[in-house]
C-alpha atoms as a PDB file:
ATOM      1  CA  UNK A   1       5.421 -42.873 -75.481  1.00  0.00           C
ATOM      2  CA  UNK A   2       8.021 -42.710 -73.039  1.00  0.00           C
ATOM      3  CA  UNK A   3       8.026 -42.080 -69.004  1.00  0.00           C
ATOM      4  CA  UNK A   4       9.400 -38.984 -69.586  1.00  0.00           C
ATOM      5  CA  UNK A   5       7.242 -37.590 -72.484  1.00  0.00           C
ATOM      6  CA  UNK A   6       3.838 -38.966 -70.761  1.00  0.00           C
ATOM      7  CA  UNK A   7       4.950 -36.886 -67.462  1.00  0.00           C
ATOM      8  CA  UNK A   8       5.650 -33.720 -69.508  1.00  0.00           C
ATOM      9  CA  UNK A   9       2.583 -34.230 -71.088  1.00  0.00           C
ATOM     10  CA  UNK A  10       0.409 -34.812 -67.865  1.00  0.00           C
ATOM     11  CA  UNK A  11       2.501 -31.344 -66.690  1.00  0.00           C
ATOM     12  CA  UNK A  12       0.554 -29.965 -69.443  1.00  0.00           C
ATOM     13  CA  UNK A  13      -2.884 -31.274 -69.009  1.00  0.00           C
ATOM     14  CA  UNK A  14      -2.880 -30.514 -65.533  1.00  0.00           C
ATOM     15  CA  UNK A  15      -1.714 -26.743 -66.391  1.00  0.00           C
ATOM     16  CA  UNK A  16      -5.269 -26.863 -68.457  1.00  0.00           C
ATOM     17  CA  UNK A  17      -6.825 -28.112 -65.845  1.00  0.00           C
ATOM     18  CA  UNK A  18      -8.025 -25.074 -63.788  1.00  0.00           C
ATOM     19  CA  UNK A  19     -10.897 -23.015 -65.677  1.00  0.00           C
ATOM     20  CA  UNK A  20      -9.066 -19.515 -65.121  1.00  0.00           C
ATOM     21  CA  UNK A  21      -5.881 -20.686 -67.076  1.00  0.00           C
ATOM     22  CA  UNK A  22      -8.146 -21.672 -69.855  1.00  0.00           C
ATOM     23  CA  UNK A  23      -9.891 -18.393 -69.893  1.00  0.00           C
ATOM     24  CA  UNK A  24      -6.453 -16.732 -69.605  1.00  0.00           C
ATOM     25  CA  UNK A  25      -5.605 -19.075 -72.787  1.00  0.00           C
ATOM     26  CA  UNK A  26      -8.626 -18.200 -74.376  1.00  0.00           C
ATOM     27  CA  UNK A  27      -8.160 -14.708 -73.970  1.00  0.00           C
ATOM     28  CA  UNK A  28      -4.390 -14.809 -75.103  1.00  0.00           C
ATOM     29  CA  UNK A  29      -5.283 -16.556 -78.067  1.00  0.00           C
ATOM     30  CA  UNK A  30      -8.206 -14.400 -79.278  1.00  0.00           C
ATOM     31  CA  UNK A  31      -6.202 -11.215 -79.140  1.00  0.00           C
ATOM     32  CA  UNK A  32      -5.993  -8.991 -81.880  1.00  0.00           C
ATOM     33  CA  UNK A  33      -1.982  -8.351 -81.417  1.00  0.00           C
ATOM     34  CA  UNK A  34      -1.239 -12.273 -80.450  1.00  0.00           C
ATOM     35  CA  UNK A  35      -0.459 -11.568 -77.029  1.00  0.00           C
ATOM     36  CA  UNK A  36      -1.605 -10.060 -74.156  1.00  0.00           C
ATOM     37  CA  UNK A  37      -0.333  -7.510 -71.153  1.00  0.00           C
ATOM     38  CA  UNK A  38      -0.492  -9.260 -67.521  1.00  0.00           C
ATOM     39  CA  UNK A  39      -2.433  -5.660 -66.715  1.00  0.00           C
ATOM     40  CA  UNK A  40      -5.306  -6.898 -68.877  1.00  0.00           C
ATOM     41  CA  UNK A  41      -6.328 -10.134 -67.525  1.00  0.00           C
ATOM     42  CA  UNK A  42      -7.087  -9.448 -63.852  1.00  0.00           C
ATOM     43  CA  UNK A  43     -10.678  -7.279 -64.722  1.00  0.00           C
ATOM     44  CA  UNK A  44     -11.914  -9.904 -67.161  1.00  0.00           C
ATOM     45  CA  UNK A  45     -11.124 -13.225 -65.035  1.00  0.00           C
ATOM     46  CA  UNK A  46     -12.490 -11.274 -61.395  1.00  0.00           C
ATOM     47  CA  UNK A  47      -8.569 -12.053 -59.514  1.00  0.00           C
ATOM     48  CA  UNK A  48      -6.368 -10.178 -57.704  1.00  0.00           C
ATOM     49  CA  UNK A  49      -2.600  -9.579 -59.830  1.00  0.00           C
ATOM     50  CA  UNK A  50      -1.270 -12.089 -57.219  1.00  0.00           C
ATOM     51  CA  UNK A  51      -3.346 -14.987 -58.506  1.00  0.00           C
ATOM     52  CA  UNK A  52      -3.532 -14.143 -62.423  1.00  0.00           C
ATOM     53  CA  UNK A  53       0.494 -13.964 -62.309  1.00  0.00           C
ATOM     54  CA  UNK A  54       0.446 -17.585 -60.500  1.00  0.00           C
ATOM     55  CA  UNK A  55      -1.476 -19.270 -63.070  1.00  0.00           C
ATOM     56  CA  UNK A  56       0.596 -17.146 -65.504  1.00  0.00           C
ATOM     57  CA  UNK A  57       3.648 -18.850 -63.936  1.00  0.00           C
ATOM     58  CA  UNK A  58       2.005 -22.036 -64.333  1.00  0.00           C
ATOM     59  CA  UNK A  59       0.987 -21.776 -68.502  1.00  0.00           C
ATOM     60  CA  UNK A  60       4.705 -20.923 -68.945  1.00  0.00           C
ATOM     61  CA  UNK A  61       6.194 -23.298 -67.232  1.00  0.00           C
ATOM     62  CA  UNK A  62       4.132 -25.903 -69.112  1.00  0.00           C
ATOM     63  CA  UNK A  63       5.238 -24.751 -72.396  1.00  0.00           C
ATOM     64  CA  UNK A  64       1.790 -23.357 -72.989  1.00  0.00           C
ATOM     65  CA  UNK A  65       2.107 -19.583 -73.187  1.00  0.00           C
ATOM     66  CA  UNK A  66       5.907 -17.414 -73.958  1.00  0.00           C
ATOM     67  CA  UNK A  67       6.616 -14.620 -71.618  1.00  0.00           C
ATOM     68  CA  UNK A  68       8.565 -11.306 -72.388  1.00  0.00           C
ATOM     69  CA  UNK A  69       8.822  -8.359 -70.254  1.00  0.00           C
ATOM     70  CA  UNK A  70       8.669  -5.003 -70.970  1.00  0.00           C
ATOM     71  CA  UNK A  71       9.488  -2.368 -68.468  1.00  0.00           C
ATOM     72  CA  UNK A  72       7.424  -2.907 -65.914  1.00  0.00           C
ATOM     73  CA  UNK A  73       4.862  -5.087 -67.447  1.00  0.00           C
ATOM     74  CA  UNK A  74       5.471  -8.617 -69.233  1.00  0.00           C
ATOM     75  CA  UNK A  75       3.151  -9.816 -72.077  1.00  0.00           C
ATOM     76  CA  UNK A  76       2.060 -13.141 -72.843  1.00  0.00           C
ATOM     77  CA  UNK A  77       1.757 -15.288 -76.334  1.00  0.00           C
ATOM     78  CA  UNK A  78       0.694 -18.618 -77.177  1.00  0.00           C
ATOM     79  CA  UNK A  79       3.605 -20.930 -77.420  1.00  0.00           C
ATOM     80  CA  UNK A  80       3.604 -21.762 -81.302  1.00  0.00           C
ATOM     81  CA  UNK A  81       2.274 -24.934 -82.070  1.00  0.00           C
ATOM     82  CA  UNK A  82       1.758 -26.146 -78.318  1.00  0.00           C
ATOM     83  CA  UNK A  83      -2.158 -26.740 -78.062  1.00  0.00           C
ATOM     84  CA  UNK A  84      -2.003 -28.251 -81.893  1.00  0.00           C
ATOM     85  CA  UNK A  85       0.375 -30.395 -80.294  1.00  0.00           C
ATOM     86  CA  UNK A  86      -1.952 -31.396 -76.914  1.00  0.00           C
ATOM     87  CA  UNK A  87      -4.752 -32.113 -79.488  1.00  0.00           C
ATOM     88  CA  UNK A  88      -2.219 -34.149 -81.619  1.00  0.00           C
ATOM     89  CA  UNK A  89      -1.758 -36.649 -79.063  1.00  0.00           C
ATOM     90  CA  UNK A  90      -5.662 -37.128 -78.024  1.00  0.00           C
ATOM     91  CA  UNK A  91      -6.421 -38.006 -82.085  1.00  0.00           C
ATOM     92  CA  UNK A  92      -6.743 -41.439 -82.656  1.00  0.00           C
ATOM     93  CA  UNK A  93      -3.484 -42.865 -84.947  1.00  0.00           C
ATOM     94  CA  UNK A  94      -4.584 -45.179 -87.782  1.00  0.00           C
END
């Protein structure tokens, strides 16, 4: 593994590292329709819009979750493939 790879990879592990951006992964990934409306997630995780859009801000910019706005509200998916890839590199190669 490279310098650069293992720092993009610690960007990513340190994204997960907070328990409200895994709940806000968790409840992205369990949706019914794949993704989720920012206007959902403050009730369930108990924040303010301010601090649900930061660690929003966060999961993107690690390559964790896709973003795409909609009028006035933006909606949230899993990046395809990018926690099969985190798991990936904690499995033991032969």
């Amino acid at each position: 593994m490279s310098a650069a790879e293992a720092a993009a990879l610690a960007a990513r592990f340190k994204a997960l590292a907070d328990p409200n951006r895994l709940r806000i992964l968790s409840i992205v990934s369990s949706s019914p329709e794949a993704e989720t409306c920012v206007c959902d997630l403050p009730e369930p995780l108990g924040l303010g819009q301010p601090t649900v859009s930061h660690h929003l801000k966060i999961l993107v910019e690690a390559g964790l979750l896709n973003r795409e706005k909609r009028g006035v509200w933006a909606y949230y998916s899993l990046v395809p493939g990018a926690l099969n890839s985190l798991a990936d590199t904690l499995a033991p190669k032969p």
